[in-house]
Protein backbone atom coordinates (compact mmCIF):
# COMPACT_ATOMS: atom_id res chain seq x y z
CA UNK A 1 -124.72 186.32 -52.77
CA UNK A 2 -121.96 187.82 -50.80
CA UNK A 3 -121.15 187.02 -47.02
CA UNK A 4 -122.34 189.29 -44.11
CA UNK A 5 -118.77 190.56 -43.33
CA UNK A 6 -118.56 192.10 -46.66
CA UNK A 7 -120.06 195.53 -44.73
CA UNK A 8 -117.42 194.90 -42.57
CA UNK A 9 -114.63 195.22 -45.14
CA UNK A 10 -112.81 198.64 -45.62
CA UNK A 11 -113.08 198.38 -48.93
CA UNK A 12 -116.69 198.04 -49.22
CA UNK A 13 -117.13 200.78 -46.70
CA UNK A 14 -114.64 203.34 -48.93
CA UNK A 15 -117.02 202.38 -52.07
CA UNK A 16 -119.89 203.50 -49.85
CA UNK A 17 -118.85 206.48 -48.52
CA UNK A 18 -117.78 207.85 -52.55
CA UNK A 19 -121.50 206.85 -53.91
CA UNK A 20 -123.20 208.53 -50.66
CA UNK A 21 -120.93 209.98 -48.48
CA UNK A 22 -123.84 211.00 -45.86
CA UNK A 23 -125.18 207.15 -45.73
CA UNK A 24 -124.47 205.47 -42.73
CA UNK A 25 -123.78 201.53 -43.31
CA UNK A 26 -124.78 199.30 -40.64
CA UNK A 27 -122.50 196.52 -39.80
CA UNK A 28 -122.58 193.09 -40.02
CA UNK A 29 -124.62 192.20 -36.55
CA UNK A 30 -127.44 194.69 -37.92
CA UNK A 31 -128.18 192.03 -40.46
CA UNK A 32 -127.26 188.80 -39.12
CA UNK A 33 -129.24 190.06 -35.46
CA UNK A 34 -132.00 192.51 -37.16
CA UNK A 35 -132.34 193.13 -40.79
CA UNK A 36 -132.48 189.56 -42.33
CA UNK A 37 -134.42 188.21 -39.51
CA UNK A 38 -136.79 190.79 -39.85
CA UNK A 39 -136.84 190.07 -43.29
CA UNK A 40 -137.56 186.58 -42.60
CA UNK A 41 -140.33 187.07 -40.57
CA UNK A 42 -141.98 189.41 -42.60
CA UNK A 43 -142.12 186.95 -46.04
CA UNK A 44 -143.20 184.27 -43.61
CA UNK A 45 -145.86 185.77 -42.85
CA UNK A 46 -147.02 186.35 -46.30
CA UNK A 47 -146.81 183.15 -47.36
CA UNK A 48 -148.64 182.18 -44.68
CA UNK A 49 -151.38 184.45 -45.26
CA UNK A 50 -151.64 183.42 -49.17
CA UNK A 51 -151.47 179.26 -47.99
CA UNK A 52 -154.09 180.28 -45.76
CA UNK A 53 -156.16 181.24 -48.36
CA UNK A 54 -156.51 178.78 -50.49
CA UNK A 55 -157.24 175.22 -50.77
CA UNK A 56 -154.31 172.89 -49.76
CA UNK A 57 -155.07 169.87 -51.77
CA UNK A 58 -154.43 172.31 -54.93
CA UNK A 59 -150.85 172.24 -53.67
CA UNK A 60 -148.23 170.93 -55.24
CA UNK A 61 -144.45 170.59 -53.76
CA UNK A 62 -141.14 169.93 -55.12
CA UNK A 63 -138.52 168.64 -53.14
CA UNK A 64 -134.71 168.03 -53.19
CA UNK A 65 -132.10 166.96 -51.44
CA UNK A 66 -128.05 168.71 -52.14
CA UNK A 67 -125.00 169.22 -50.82
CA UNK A 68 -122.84 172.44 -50.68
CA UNK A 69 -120.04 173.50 -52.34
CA UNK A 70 -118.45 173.23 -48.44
CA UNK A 71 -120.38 169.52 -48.51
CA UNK A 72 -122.93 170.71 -45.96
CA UNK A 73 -125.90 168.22 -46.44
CA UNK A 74 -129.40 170.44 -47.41
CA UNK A 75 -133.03 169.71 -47.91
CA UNK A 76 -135.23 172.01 -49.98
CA UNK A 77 -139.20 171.90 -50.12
CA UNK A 78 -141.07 174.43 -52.48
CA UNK A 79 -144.38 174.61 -52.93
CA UNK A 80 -146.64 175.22 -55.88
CA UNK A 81 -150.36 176.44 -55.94
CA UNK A 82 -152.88 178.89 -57.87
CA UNK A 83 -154.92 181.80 -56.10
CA UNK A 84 -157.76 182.65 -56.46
CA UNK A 85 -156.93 185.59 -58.91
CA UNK A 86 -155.47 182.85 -61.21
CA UNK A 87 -151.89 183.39 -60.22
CA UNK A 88 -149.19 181.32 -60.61
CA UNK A 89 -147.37 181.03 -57.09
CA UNK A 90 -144.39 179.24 -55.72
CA UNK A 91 -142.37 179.24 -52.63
CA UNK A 92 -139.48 178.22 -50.92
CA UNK A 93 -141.04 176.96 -47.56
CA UNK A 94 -137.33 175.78 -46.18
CA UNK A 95 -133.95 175.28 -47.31
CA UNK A 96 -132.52 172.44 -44.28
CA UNK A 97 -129.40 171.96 -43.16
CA UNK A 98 -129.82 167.57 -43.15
CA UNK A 99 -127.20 165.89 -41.33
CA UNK A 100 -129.30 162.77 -40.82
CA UNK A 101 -128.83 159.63 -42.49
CA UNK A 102 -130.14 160.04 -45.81
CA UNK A 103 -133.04 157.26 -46.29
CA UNK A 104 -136.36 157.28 -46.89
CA UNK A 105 -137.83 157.14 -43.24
CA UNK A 106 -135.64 160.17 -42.35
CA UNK A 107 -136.30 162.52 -45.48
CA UNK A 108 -140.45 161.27 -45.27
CA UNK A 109 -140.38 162.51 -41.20
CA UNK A 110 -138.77 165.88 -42.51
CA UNK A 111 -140.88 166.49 -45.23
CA UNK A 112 -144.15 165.70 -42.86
CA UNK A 113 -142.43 168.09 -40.10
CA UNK A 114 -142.16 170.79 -42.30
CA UNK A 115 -145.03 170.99 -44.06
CA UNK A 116 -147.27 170.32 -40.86
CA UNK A 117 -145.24 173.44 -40.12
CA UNK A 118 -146.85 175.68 -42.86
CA UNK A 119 -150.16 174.07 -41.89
CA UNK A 120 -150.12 171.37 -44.79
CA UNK A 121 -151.69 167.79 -44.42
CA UNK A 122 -148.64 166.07 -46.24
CA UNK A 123 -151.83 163.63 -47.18
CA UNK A 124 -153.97 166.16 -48.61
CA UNK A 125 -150.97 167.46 -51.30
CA UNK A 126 -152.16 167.42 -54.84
CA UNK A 127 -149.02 166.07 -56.26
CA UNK A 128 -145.07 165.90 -55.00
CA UNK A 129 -142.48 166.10 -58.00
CA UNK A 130 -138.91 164.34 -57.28
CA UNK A 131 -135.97 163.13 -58.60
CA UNK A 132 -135.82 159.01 -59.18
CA UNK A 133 -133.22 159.08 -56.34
CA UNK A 134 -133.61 155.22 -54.22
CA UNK A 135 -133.77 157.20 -51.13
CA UNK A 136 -136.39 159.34 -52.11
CA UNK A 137 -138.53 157.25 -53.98
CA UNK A 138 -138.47 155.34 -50.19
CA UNK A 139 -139.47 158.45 -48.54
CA UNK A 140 -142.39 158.41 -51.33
CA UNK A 141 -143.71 155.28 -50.33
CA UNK A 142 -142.97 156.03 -46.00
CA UNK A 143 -145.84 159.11 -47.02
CA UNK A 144 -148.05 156.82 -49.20
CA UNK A 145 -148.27 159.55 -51.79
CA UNK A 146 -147.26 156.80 -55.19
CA UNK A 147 -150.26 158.41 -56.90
CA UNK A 148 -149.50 161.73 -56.21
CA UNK A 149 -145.52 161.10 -57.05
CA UNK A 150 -144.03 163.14 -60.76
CA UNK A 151 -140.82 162.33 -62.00
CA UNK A 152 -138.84 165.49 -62.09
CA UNK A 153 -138.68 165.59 -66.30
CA UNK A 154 -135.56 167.40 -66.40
CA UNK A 155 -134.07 164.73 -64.12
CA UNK A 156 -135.32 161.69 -66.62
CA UNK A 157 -133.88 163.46 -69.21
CA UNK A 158 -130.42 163.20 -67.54
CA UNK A 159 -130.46 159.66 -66.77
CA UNK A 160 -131.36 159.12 -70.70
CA UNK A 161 -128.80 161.10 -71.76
CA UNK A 162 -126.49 159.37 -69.27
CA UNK A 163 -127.84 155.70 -70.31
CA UNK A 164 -126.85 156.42 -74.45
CA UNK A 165 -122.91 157.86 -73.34
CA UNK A 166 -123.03 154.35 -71.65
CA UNK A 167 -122.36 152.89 -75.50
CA UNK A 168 -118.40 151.80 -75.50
CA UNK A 169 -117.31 153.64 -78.34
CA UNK A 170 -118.48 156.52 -76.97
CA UNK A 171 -118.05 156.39 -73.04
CA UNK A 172 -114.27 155.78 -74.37
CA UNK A 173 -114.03 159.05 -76.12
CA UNK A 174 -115.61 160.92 -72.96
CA UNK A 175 -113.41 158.90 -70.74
CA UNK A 176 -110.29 160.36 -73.39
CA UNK A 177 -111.68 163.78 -72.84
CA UNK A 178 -112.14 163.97 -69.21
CA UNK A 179 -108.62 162.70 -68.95
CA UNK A 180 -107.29 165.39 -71.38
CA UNK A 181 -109.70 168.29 -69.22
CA UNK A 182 -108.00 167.18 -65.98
CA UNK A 183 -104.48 167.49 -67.00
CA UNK A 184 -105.39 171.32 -67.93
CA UNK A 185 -106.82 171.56 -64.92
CA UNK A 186 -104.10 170.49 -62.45
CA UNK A 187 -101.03 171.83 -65.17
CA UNK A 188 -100.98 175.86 -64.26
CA UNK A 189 -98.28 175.80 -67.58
CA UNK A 190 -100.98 173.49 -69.57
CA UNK A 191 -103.32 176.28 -68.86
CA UNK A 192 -101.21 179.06 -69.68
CA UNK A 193 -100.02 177.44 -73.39
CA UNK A 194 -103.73 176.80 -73.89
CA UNK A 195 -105.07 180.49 -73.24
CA UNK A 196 -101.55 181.75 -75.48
CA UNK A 197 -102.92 179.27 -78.67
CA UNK A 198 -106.17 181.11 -78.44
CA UNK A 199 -104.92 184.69 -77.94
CA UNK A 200 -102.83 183.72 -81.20
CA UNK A 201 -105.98 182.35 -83.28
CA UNK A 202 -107.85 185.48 -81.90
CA UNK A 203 -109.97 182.80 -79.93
CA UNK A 204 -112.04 183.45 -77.14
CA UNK A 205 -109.95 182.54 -74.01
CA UNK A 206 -111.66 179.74 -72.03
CA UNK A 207 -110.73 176.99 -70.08
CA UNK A 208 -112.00 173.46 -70.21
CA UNK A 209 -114.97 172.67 -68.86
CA UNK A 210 -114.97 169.97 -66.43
CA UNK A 211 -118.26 166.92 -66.79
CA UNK A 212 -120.85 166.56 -64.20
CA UNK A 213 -122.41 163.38 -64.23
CA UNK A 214 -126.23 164.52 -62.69
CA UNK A 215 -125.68 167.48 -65.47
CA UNK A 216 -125.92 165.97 -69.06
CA UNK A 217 -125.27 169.82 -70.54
CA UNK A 218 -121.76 169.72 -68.87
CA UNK A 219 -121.00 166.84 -70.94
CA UNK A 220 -122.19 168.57 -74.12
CA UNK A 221 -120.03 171.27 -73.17
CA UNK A 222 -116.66 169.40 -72.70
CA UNK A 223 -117.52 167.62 -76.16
């Protein structure tokens, strides 16, 4: 995803021009005032139209909260539901900026707002799949929905993964590696001498991977 002003730039424009010289490309206030809302607007309403036709305790929602690259607090509710041809359907039904507190109250009163929004009892859900986070596991019990709560799988998965590099031998070795990753990663000449060794063993030039600790693969991958 690139940022509006990239229309803007005269390099983009130039590229433009060569593949159709007779096309005339809007600027950036066509789609940040006109296209995208438009846009917006017009998948809206065709999500409301399918919600609206089908039963809303069949619904199921993920939700999630996440922060930015920039550290710009988010909350993210999908839903989940079948129609009536036997489809398969999910949608994004809003991507938050979240600058309150993080607790439970807070994230249950935004998750009842916004579905209430899309016309959906939060009560009448069929079932609401989360991570095991304290905060949202609150917000769980602030909407009464314990029976209709799923452990995200994937996010179980991590915290056993996480639980078994908690055995010393091995949490020292990671702890080794991490330390050796990070000195390539703040040494520009570390980095350079790395990337010659593998030109010379006809290698495929990479650099470390750094380890995420809510992504057990990364871990794998630094291994």
């Amino acid at each position: 995803m690139q940022p509006y002003n990239l229309v803007d730039r005269k390099e983009f424009i130039n590229m433009v021009k060569v593949l159709n010289p007779r096309y005339s490309l809007p600027g950036r206030k066509h789609f940040t005032a006109t296209a995208v809302p438009k846009l917006y607007n017009e998948v809206r309403d065709k999500i409301r139209q399918e919600l609206s036709l089908i039963n809303k305790d069949t619904i199921s929602v993920t939700t999630d909260c996440w922060t930015s690259i920039a550290n710009t607090p988010y909350i993210t509710i999908t839903v989940h539901f079948i129609t009536s041809e036997w489809a398969l359907k999910s949608a994004c039904l809003a991507c938050a900026h979240f600058d309150d507190d993080h607790n439970g109250k807070n994230i249950a009163e935004v998750l009842r707002s916004i579905l209430n929004d899309w016309g959906i009892d939060v009560q009448n859900i069929m079932s609401i799949t989360t991570d095991n986070g304290r905060n949202i596991l609150k917000s769980i019990e602030e909407l009464n929905l314990e029976n209709a709560h799923i452990s995200c799988f994937a996010h179980n998965i991590n915290i056993g993964v996480n639980h078994s590099l908690d055995i010393p031998v091995l949490k020292r070795a990671i702890a080794r590696l991490k330390k050796l990753q990070n000195a390539f990663a703040m040494s520009w000449k570390m980095k350079r001498d790395l990337h010659k060794a593998q030109e010379l063993l006809q290698m495929e030039v990479k650099t470390l991977p750094s380890a995420c600790p809510t992504r057990w693969w990364s871990t794998l991958k630094l291994v």
